[in-house]
Protein backbone atom coordinates (compact mmCIF):
# COMPACT_ATOMS: atom_id res chain seq x y z
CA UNK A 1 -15.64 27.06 5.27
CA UNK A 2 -18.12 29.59 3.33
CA UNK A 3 -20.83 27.26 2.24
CA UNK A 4 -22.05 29.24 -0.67
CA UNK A 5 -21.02 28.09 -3.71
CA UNK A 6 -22.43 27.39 -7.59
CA UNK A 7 -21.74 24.11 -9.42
CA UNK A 8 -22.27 23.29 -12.98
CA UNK A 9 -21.79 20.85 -15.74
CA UNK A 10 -19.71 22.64 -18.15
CA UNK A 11 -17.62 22.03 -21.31
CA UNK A 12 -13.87 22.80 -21.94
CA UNK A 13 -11.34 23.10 -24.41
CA UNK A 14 -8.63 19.90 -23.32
CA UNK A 15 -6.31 18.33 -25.17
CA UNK A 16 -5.93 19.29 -29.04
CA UNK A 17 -8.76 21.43 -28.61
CA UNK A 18 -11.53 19.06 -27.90
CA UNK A 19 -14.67 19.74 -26.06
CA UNK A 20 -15.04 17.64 -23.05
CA UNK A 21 -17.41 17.40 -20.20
CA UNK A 22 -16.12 19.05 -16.38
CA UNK A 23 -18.00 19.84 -13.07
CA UNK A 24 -17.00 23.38 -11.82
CA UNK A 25 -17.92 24.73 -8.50
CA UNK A 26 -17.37 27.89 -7.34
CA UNK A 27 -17.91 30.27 -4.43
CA UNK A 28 -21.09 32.96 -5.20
CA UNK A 29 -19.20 35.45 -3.51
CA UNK A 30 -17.38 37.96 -5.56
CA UNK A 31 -13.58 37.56 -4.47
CA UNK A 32 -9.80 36.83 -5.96
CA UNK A 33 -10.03 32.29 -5.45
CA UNK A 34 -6.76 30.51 -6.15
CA UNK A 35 -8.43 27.31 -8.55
CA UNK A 36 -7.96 23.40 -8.11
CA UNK A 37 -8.41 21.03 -11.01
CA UNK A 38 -9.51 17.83 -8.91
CA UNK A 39 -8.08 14.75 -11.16
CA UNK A 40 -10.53 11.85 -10.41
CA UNK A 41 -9.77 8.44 -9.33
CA UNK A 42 -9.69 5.36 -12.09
CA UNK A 43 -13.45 4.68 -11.08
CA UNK A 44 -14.18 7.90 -13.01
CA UNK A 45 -16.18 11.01 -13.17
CA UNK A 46 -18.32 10.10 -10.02
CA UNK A 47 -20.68 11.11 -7.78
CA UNK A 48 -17.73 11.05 -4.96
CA UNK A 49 -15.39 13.17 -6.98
CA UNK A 50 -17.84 16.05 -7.64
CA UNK A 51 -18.61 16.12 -3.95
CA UNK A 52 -14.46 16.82 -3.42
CA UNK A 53 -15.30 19.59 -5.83
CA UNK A 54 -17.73 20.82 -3.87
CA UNK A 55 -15.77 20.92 -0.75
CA UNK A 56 -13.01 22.75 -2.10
CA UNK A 57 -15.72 25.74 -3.50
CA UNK A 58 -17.00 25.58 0.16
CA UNK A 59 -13.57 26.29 1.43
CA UNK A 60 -13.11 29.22 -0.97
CA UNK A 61 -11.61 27.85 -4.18
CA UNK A 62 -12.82 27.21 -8.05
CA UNK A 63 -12.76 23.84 -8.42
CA UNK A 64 -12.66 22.20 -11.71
CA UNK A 65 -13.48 18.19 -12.36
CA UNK A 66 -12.32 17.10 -16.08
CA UNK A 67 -14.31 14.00 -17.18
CA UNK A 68 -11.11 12.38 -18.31
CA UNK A 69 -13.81 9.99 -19.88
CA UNK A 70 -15.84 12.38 -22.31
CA UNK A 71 -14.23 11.07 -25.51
CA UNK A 72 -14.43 6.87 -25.37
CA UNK A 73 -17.89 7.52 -23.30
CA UNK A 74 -20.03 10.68 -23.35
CA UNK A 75 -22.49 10.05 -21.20
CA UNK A 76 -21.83 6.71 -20.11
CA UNK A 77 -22.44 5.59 -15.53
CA UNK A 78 -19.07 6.20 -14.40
CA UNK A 79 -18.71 2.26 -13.58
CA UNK A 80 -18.98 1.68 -17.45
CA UNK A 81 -17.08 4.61 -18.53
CA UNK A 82 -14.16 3.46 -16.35
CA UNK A 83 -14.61 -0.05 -17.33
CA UNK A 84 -14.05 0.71 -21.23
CA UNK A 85 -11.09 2.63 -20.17
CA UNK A 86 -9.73 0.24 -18.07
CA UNK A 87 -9.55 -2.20 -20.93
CA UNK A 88 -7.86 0.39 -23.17
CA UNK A 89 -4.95 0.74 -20.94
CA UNK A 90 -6.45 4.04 -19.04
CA UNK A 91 -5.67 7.60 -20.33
CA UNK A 92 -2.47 8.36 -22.30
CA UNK A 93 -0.43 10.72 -20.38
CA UNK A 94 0.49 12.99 -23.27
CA UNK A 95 -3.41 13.64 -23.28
CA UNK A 96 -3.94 13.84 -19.47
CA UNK A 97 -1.38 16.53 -19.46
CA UNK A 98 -3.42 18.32 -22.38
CA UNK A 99 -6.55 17.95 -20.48
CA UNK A 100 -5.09 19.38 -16.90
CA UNK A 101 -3.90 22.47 -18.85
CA UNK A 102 -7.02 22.99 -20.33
CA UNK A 103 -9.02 22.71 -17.48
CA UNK A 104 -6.21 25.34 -15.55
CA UNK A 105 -7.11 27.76 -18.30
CA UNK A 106 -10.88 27.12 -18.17
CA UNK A 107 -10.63 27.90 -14.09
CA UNK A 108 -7.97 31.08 -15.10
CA UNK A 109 -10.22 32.82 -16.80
CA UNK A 110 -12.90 32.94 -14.63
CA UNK A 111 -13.43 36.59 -13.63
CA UNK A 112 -12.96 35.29 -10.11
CA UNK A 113 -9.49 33.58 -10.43
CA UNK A 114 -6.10 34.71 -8.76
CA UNK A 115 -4.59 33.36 -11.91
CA UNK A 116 -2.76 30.42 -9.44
CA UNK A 117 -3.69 26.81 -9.86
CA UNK A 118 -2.99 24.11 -8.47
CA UNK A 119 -4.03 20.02 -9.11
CA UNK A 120 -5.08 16.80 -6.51
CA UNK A 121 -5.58 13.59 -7.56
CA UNK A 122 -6.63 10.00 -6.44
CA UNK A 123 -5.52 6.62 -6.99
CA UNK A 124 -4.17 6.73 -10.66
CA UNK A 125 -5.12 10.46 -10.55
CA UNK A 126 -2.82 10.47 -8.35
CA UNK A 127 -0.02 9.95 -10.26
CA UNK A 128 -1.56 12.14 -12.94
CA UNK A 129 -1.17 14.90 -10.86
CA UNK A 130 2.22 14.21 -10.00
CA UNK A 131 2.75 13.95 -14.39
CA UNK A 132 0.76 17.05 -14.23
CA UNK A 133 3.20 18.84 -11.99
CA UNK A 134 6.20 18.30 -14.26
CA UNK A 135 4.11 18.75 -17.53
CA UNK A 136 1.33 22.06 -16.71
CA UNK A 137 1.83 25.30 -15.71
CA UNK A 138 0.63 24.77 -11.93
CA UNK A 139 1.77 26.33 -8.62
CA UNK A 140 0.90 22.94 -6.63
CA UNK A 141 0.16 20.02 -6.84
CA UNK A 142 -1.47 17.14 -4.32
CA UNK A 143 -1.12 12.99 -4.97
CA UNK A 144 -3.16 11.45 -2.43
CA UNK A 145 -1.40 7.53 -3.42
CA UNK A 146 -0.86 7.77 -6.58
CA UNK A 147 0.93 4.22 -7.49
CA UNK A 148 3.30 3.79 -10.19
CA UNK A 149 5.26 7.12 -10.04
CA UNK A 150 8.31 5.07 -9.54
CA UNK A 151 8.50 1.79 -10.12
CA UNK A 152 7.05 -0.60 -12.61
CA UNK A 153 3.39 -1.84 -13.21
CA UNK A 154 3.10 -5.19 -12.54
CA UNK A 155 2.57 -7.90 -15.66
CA UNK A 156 -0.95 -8.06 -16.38
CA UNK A 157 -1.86 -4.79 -14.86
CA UNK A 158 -5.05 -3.14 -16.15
CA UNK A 159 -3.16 0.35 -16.43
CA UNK A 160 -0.19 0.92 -19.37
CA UNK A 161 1.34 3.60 -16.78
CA UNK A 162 4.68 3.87 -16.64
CA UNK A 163 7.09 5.36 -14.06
CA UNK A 164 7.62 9.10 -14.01
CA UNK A 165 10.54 9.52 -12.11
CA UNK A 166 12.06 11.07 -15.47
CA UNK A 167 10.15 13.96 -14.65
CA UNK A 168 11.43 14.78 -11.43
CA UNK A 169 13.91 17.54 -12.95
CA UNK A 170 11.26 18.64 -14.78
CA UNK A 171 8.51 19.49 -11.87
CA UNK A 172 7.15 22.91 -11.99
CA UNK A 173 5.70 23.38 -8.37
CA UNK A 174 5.67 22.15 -4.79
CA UNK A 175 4.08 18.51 -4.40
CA UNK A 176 2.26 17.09 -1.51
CA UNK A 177 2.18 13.54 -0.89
CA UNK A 178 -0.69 11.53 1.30
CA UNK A 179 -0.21 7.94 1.36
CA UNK A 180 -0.99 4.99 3.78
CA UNK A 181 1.55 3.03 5.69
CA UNK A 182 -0.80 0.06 4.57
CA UNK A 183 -0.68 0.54 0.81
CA UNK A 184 0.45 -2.00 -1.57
CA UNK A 185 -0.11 0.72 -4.86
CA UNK A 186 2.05 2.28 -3.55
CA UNK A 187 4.00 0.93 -1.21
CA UNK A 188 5.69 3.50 1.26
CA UNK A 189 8.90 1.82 -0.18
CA UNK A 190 8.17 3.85 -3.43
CA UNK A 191 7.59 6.94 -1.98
CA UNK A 192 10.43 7.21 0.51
CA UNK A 193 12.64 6.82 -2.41
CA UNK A 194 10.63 9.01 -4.67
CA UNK A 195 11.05 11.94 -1.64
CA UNK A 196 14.77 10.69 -1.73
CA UNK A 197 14.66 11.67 -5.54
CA UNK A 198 12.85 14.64 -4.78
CA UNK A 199 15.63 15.91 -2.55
CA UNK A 200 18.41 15.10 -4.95
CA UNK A 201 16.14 17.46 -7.14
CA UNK A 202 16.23 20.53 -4.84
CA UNK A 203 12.55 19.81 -5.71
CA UNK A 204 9.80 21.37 -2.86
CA UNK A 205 7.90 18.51 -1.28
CA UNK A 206 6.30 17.56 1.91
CA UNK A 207 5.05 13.34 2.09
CA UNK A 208 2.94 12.29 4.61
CA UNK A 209 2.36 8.72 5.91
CA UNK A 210 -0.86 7.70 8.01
CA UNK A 211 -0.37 4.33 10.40
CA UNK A 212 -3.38 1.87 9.36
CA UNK A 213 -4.51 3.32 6.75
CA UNK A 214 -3.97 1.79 2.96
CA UNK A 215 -5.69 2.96 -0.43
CA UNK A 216 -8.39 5.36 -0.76
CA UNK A 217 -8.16 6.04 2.68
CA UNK A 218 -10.02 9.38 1.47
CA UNK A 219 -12.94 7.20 0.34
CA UNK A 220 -16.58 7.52 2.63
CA UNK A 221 -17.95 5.02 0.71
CA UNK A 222 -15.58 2.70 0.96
CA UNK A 223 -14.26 -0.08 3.76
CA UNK A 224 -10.72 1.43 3.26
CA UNK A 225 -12.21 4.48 4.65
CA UNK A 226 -10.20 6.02 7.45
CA UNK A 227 -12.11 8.99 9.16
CA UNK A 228 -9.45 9.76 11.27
CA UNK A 229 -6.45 9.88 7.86
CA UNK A 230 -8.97 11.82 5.75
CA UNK A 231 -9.50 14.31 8.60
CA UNK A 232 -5.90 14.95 9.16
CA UNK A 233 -5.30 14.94 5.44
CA UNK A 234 -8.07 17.50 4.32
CA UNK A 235 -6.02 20.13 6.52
CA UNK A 236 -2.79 19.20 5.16
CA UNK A 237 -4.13 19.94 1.57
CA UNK A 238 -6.19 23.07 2.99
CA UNK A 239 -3.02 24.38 4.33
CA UNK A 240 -1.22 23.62 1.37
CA UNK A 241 -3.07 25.14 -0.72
CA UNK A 242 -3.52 28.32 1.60
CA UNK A 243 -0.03 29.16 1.06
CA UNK A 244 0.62 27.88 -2.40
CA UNK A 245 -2.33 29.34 -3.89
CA UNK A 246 -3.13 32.45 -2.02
């Protein structure tokens, strides 16, 4: 890990050309850094998230937080941001897609970028980075349980997300999967047969499953915190993203 980095509130071109709020971080050292656009989870542009961005400048990457959020709240707590959103059905995916590849071309032209990019996501960013994968020009891409890639949303489900399994012919880079064997959104059901998919695909993949962990396993400030899952899964990604983005 390097330590040194610089972080910033900046603005971005996303989808259809609109500005919207981002938190970059980046090493200080002069270098070549592969760049991650870190997709936050449904509870929004939080304090949490921006410390993952952090910790992927520390490990020697640009790191690149869209506030997927700017446009129904600028400037809102992320708890009420998220709530609005929530009610509207969440993000459209034509426009999450819009936003990823403007936030890949915000990190690519830093003087400091290798030109490769890759995504991560949480929770329902999660699945956006999987919709990212098929949609962006990206060389990875990371869904730490993202639910609904397959399968249905449940009747009265806050989210209108629907499956993306259509898009496994369409996926543009290697995916890495963390998910817990305690889940419920999503159930390890759904992934084994998205991997199954995946494979009929010739698509690149690697899932990983962690005994009892469930969602947001990733989470320190959480009860669903698993030190032990999020250890072991911070390497996976690191080493995913050493060869992928290198």
């Amino acid at each position: 890990m390097r330590g040194d980095l610089h972080a910033e509130t900046i603005t971005f071109a996303g989808d259809g050309g609109t500005e919207i709020e981002a938190y970059l971080a980046r090493p200080v050292d002069d270098g070549s850094y592969g760049g991650v656009v870190v997709i936050h989870h449904l509870p929004g542009y939080d304090a949490t998230t921006k410390e993952i961005v952090r910790r992927f400048a520390a490990e020697g990457y640009n790191a690149l937080c869209p506030n997927l959020y700017s446009r129904e709240a600028p400037g809102a707590a992320p708890d009420d941001a998220a709530a609005l959103v929530r009610a509207q059905g969440g993000v459209p995916d034509e426009r999450l897609s819009g936003d990823v590849a403007g936030a890949a071309a915000a990190l690519r032209a830093l003087p400091t970028s290798n030109g490769r990019v890759g995504s991560i996501g949480y929770c329902s960013g999660g699945r956006q980075s999987f919709l990212a994968a098929a949609t962006v020009d990206l060389q990875a891409a990371v869904d730490c349980y993202g639910a609904f890639v397959v399968g249905e949303v449940p009747e009265g489900f806050p989210l209108k997300a629907g499956p993306l399994e259509h898009l496994v012919p369409s996926l543009r880079c290697p995916v890495l999967g963390l998910f817990g064997m305690d889940d419920t959104y999503p159930p390890p059901a759904d992934m084994e047969r998205l991997s199954g998919l995946l494979d009929d695909a010739g698509k690149p993949h690697s899932f990983h499953y962690f005994e009892g962990a469930g969602h947001a396993f990733f989470s320190p400030d959480r009860p669903s915190y698993r030190p032990e899952a999020a250890k072991e899964g911070w390497q996976l990604i690191l080493d995913f993203y050493a060869e992928q983005l290198s």
